[in-house]
C-alpha atoms as a PDB file:
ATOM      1  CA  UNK A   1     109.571  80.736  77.161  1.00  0.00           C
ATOM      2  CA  UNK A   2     106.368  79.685  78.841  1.00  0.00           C
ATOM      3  CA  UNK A   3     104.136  80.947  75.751  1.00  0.00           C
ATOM      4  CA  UNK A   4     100.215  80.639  76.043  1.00  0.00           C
ATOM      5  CA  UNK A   5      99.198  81.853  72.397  1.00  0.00           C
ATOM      6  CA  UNK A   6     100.186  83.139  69.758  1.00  0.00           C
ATOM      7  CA  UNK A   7      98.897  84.065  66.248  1.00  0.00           C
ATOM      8  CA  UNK A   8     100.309  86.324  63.286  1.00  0.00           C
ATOM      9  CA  UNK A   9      98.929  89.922  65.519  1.00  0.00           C
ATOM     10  CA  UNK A  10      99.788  88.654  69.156  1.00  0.00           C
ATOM     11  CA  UNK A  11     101.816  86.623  71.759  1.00  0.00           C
ATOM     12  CA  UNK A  12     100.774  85.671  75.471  1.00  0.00           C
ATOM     13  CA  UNK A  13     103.493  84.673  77.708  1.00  0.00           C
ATOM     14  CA  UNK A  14     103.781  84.115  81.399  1.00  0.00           C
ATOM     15  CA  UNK A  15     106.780  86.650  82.876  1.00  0.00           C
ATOM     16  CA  UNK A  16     109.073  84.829  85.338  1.00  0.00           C
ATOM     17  CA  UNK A  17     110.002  87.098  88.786  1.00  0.00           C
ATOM     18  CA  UNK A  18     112.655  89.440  88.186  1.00  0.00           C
ATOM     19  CA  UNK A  19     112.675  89.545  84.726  1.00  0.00           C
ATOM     20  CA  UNK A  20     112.367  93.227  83.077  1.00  0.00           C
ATOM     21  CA  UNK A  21     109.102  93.404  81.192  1.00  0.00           C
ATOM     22  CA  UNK A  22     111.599  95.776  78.391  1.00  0.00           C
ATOM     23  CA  UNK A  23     115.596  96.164  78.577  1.00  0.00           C
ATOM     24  CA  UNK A  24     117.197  99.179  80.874  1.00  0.00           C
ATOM     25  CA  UNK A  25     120.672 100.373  81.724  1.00  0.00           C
ATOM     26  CA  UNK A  26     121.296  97.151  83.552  1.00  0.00           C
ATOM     27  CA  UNK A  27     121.467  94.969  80.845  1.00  0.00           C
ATOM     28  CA  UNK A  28     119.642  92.087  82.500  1.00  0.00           C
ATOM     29  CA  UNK A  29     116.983  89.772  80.398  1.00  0.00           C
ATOM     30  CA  UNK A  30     113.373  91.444  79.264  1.00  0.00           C
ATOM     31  CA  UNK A  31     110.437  89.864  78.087  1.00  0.00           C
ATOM     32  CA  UNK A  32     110.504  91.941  74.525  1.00  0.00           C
ATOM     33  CA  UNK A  33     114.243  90.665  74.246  1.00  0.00           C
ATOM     34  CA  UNK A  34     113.628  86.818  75.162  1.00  0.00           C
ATOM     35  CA  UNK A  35     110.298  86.739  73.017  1.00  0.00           C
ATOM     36  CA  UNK A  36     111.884  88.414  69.748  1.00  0.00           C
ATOM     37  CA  UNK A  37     114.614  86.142  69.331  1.00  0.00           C
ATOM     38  CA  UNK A  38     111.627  83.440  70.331  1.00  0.00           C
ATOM     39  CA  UNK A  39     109.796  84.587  67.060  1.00  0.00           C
ATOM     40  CA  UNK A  40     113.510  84.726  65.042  1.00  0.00           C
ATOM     41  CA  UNK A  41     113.853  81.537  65.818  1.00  0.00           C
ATOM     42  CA  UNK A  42     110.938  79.916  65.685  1.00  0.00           C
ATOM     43  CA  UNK A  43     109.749  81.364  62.303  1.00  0.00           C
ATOM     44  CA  UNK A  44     113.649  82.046  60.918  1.00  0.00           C
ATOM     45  CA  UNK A  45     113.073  85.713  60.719  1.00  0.00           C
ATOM     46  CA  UNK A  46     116.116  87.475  59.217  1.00  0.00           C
ATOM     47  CA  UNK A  47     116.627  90.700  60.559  1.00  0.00           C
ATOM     48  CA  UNK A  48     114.706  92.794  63.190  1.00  0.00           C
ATOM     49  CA  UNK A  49     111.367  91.232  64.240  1.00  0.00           C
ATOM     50  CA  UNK A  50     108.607  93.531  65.391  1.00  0.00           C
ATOM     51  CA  UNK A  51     106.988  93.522  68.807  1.00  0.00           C
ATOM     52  CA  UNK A  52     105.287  95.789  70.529  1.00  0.00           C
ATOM     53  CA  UNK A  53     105.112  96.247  74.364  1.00  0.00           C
ATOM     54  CA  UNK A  54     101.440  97.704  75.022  1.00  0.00           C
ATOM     55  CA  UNK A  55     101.816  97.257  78.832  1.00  0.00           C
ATOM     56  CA  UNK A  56     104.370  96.501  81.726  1.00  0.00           C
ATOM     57  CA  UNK A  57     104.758  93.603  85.009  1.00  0.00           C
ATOM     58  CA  UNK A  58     106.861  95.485  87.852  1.00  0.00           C
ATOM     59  CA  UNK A  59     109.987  93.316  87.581  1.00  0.00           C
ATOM     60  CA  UNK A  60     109.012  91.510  91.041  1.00  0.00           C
ATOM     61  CA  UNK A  61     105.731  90.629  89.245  1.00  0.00           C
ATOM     62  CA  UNK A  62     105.203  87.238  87.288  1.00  0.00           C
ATOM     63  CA  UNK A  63     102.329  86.239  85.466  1.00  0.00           C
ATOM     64  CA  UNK A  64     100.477  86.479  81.702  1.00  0.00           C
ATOM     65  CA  UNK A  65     101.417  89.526  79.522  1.00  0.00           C
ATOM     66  CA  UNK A  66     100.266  90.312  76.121  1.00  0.00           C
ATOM     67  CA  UNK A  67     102.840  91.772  73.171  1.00  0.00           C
ATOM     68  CA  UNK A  68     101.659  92.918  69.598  1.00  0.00           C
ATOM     69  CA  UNK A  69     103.005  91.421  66.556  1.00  0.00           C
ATOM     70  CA  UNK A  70     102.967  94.356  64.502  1.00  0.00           C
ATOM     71  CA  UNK A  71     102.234  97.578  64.940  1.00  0.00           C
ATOM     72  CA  UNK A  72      98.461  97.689  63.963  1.00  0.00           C
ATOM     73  CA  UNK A  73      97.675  95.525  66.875  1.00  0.00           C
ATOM     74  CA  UNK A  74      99.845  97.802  69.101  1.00  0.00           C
ATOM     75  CA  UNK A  75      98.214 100.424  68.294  1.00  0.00           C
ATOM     76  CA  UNK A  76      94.627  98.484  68.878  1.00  0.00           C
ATOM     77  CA  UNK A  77      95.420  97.043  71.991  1.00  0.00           C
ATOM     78  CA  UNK A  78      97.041 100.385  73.568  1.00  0.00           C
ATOM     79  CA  UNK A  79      93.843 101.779  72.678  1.00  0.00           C
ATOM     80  CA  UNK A  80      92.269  98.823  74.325  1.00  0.00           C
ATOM     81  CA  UNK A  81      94.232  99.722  77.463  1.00  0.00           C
ATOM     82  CA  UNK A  82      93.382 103.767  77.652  1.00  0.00           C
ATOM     83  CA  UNK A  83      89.220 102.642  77.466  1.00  0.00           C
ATOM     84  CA  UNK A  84      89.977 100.074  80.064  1.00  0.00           C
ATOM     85  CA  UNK A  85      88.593  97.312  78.130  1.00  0.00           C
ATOM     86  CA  UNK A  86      91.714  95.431  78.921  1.00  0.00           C
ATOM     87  CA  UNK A  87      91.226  93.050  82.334  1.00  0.00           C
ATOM     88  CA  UNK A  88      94.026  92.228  84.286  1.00  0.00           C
ATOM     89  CA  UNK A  89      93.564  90.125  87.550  1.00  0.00           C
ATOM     90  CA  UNK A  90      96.235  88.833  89.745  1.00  0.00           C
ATOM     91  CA  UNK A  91      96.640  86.239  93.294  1.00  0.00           C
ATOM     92  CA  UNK A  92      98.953  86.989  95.670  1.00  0.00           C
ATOM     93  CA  UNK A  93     100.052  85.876  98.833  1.00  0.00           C
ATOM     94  CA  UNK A  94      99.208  88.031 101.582  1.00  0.00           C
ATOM     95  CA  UNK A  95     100.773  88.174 105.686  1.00  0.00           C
ATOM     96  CA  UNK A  96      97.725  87.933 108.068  1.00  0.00           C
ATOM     97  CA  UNK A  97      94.295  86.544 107.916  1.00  0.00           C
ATOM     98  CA  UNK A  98      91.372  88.822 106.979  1.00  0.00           C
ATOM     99  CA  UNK A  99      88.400  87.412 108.997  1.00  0.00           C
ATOM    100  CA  UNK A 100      86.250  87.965 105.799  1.00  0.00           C
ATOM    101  CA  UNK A 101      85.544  86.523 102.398  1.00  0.00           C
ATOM    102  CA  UNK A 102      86.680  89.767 100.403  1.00  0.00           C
ATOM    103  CA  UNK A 103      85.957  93.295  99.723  1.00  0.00           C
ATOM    104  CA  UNK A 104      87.241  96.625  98.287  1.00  0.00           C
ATOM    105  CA  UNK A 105      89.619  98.872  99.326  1.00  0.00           C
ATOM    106  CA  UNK A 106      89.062 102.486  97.876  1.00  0.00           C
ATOM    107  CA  UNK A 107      92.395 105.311  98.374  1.00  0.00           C
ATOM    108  CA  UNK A 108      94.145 107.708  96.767  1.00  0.00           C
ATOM    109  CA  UNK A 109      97.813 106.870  95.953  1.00  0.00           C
ATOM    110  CA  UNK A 110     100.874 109.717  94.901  1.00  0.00           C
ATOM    111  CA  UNK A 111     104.142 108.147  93.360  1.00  0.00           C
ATOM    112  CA  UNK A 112     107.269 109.955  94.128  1.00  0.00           C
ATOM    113  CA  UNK A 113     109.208 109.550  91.047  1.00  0.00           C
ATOM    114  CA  UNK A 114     112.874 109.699  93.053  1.00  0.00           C
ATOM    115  CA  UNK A 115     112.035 106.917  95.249  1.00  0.00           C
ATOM    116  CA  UNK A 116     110.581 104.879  92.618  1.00  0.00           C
ATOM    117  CA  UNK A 117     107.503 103.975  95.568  1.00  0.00           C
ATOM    118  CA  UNK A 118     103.944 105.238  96.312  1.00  0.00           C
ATOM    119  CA  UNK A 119     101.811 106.861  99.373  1.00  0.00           C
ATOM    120  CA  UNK A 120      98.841 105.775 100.060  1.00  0.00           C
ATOM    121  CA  UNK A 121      95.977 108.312 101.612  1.00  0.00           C
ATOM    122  CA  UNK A 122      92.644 107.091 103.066  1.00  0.00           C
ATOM    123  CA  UNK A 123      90.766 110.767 101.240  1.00  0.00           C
ATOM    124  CA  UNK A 124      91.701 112.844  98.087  1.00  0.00           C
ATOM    125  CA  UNK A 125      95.205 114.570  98.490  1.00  0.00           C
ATOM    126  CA  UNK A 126      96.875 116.796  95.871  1.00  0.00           C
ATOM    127  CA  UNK A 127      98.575 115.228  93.666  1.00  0.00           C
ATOM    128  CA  UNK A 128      97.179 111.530  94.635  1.00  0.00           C
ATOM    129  CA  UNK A 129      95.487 109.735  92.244  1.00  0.00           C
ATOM    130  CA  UNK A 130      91.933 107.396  93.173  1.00  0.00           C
ATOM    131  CA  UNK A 131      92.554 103.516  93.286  1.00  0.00           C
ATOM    132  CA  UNK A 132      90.015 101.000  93.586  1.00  0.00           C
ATOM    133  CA  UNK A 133      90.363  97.037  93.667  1.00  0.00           C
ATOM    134  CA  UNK A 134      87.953  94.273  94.485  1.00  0.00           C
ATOM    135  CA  UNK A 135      89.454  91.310  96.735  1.00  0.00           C
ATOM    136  CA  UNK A 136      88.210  87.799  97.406  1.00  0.00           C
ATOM    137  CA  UNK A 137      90.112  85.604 100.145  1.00  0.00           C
ATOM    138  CA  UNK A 138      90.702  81.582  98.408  1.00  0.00           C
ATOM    139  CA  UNK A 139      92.231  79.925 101.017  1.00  0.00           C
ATOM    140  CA  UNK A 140      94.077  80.589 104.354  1.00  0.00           C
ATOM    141  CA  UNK A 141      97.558  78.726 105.676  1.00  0.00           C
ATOM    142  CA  UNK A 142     100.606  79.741 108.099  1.00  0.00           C
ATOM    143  CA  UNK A 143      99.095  83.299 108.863  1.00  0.00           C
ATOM    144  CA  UNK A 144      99.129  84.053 105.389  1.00  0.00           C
ATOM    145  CA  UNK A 145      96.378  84.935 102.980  1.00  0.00           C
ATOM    146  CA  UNK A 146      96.247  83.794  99.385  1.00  0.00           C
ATOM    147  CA  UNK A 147      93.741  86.707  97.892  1.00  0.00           C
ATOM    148  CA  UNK A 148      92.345  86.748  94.336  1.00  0.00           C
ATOM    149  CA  UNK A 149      92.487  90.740  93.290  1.00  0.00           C
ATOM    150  CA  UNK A 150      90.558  92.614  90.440  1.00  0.00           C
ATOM    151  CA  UNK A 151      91.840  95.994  89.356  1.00  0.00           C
ATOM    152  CA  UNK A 152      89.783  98.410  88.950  1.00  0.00           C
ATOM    153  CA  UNK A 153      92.241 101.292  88.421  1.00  0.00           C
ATOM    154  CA  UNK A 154      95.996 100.520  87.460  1.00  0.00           C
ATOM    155  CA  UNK A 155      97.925 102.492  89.559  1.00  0.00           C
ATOM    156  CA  UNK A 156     101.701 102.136  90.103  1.00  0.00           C
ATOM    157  CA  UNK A 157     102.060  99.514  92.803  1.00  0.00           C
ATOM    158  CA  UNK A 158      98.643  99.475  93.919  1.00  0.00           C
ATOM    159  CA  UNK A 159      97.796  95.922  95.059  1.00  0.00           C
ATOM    160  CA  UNK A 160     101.197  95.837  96.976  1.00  0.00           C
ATOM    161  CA  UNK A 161     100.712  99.437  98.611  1.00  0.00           C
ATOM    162  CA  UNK A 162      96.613  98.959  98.999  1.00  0.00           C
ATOM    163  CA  UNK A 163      97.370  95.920 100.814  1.00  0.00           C
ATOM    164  CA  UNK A 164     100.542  97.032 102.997  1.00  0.00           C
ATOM    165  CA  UNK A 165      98.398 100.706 103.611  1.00  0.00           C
ATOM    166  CA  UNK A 166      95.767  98.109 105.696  1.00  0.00           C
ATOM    167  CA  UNK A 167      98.408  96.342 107.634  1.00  0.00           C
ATOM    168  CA  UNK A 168      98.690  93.112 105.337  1.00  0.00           C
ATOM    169  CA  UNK A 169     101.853  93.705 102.957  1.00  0.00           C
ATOM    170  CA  UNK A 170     102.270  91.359 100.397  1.00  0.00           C
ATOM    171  CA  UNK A 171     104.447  88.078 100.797  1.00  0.00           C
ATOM    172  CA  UNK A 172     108.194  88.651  99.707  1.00  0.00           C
ATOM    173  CA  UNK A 173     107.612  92.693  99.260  1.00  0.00           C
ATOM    174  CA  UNK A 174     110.661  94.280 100.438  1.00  0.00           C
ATOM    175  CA  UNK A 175     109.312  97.523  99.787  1.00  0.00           C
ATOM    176  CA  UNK A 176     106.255  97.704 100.970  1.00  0.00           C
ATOM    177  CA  UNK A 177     106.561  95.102 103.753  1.00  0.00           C
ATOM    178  CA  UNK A 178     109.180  93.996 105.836  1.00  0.00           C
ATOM    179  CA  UNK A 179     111.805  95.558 104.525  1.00  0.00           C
ATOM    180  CA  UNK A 180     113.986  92.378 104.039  1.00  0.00           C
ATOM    181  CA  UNK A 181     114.372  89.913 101.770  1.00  0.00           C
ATOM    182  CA  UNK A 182     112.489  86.518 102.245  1.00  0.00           C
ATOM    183  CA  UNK A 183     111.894  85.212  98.893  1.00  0.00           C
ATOM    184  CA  UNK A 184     110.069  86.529  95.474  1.00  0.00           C
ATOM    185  CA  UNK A 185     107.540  88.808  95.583  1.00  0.00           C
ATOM    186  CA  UNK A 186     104.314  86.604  96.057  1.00  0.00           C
ATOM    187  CA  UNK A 187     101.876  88.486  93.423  1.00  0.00           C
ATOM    188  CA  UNK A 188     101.235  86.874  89.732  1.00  0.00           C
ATOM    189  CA  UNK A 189      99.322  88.134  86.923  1.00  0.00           C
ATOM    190  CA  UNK A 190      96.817  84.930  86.513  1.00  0.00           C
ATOM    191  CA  UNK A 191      94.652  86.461  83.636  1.00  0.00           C
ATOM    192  CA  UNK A 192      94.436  89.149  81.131  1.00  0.00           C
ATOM    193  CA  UNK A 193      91.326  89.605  78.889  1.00  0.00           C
ATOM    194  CA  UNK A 194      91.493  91.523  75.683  1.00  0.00           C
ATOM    195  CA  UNK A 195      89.406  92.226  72.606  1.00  0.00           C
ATOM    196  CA  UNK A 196      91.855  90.334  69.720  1.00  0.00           C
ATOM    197  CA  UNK A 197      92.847  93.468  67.731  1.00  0.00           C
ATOM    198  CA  UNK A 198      92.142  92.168  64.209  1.00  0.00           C
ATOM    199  CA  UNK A 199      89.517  89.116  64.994  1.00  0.00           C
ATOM    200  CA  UNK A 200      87.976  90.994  67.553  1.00  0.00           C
ATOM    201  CA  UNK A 201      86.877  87.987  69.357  1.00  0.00           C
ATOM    202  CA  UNK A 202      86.965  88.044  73.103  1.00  0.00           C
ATOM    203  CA  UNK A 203      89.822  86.381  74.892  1.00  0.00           C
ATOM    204  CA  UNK A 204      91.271  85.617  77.889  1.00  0.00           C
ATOM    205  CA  UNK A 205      94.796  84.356  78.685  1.00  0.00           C
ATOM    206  CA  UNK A 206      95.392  82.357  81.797  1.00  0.00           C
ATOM    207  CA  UNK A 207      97.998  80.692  83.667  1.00  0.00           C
ATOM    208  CA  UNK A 208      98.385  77.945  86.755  1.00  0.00           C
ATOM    209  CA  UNK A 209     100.072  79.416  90.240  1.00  0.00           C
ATOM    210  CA  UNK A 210     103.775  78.883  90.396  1.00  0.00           C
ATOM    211  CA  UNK A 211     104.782  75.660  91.717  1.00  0.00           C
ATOM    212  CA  UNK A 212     107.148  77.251  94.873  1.00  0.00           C
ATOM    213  CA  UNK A 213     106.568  78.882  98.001  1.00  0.00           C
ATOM    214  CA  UNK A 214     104.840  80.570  99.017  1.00  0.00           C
ATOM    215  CA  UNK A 215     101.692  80.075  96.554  1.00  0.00           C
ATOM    216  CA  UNK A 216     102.327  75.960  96.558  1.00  0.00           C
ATOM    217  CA  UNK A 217     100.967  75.939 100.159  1.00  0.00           C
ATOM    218  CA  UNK A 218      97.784  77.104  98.497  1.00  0.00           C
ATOM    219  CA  UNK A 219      97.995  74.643  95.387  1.00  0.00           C
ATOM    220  CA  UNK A 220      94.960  72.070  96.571  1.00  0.00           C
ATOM    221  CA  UNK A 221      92.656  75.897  96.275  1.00  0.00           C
ATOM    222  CA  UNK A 222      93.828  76.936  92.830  1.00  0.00           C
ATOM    223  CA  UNK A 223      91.075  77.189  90.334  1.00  0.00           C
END
């Protein structure tokens, strides 16, 4: 496990690609499994260990997520989430060039629960909900766009259906984008900024690009 921090109240790891953030019916690896027997390990825990998932990475998403030690700091940090005092911001690898330094796409996006996948609308639609995210263009290679993106609302799939909803799908996104398979999804969590929930000191988890294509092409721009 690629672990960033961790304390007696909370862990920071980086989630690889197509690992579950939390087990389903398929059986395959999680983050909450992987880290648990981490801690069981690490600290010979007998028994269950606690840890709490307080947020989720789509499987095709990698990057930095947070997990709660007990449940005090669940509780905290959940809370942490709902006031939005959480920051999450992500770099992906975009198809096209943008001919500008950045900006902000504003929509409304509905998630049809069968489908598992989003529609984005350009005005307010029943049953859509408003999505905002600010965008700054690093670096530029191979007619593709490596963009630094900060949330401003977490909707379900937003960055990958913003993006693909202004002709400029995401690297590797198979639903949003070409429709084939050409490699991992090319969109990783780089930073999440919480409020520790005991300390409540002001901290901020970050993590290098992954070293493979597409985002190595960019590697001489990382921050």
């Amino acid at each position: 496990m690629d672990i960033l921090y961790e304390d007696n109240h909370i862990i920071a790891a980086v989630k690889p690609s197509g690992v579950l953030s939390q087990g389903d019916s398929t059986g395959d690896p999680d983050m909450l499994t992987l880290l648990k027997e981490y801690i069981k390990v690490k600290y010979s825990k007998p028994g269950n260990v606690y840890l709490g998932l307080v947020h989720r990475l789509d499987r095709p998403v990698s990057g930095v997520m947070v997990f709660a030690r007990t449940s005090k700091a669940a509780a905290r940090l959940s809370e942490q989430i709902r006031t939005h005092k959480v920051e999450k911001n992500y770099v992906a690898v975009i198809r096209g060039h943008f001919g500008n330094s950045g900006g902000k796409l504003v929509s409304y996006i509905a998630k049809d629960g069968q489908t598992n996948k989003v529609t984005v609308y350009d005005s307010e639609t029943a049953g859509a909900k408003y999505a905002e995210l600010d965008y700054s263009v690093l670096g530029e290679e191979d007619d593709m766009s490596l963009v630094d993106v900060s949330l401003k609302t977490g909707r379900s799939h937003q960055i990958r259906a913003q993006f693909a909803h202004i002709g400029h799908p995401l690297y590797g996104d198979v639903k949003y984008g070409s429709g084939r398979s050409e490699g991992d999804l090319a969109l990783f969590c780089n930073k999440m900024t919480i409020d520790h929930p005991v300390k409540g000191d002001r901290m901020s988890f970050t993590a290098p690009l992954p070293d493979k294509y597409p985002f190595n092409i960019f590697k001489d721009m990382e921050e």
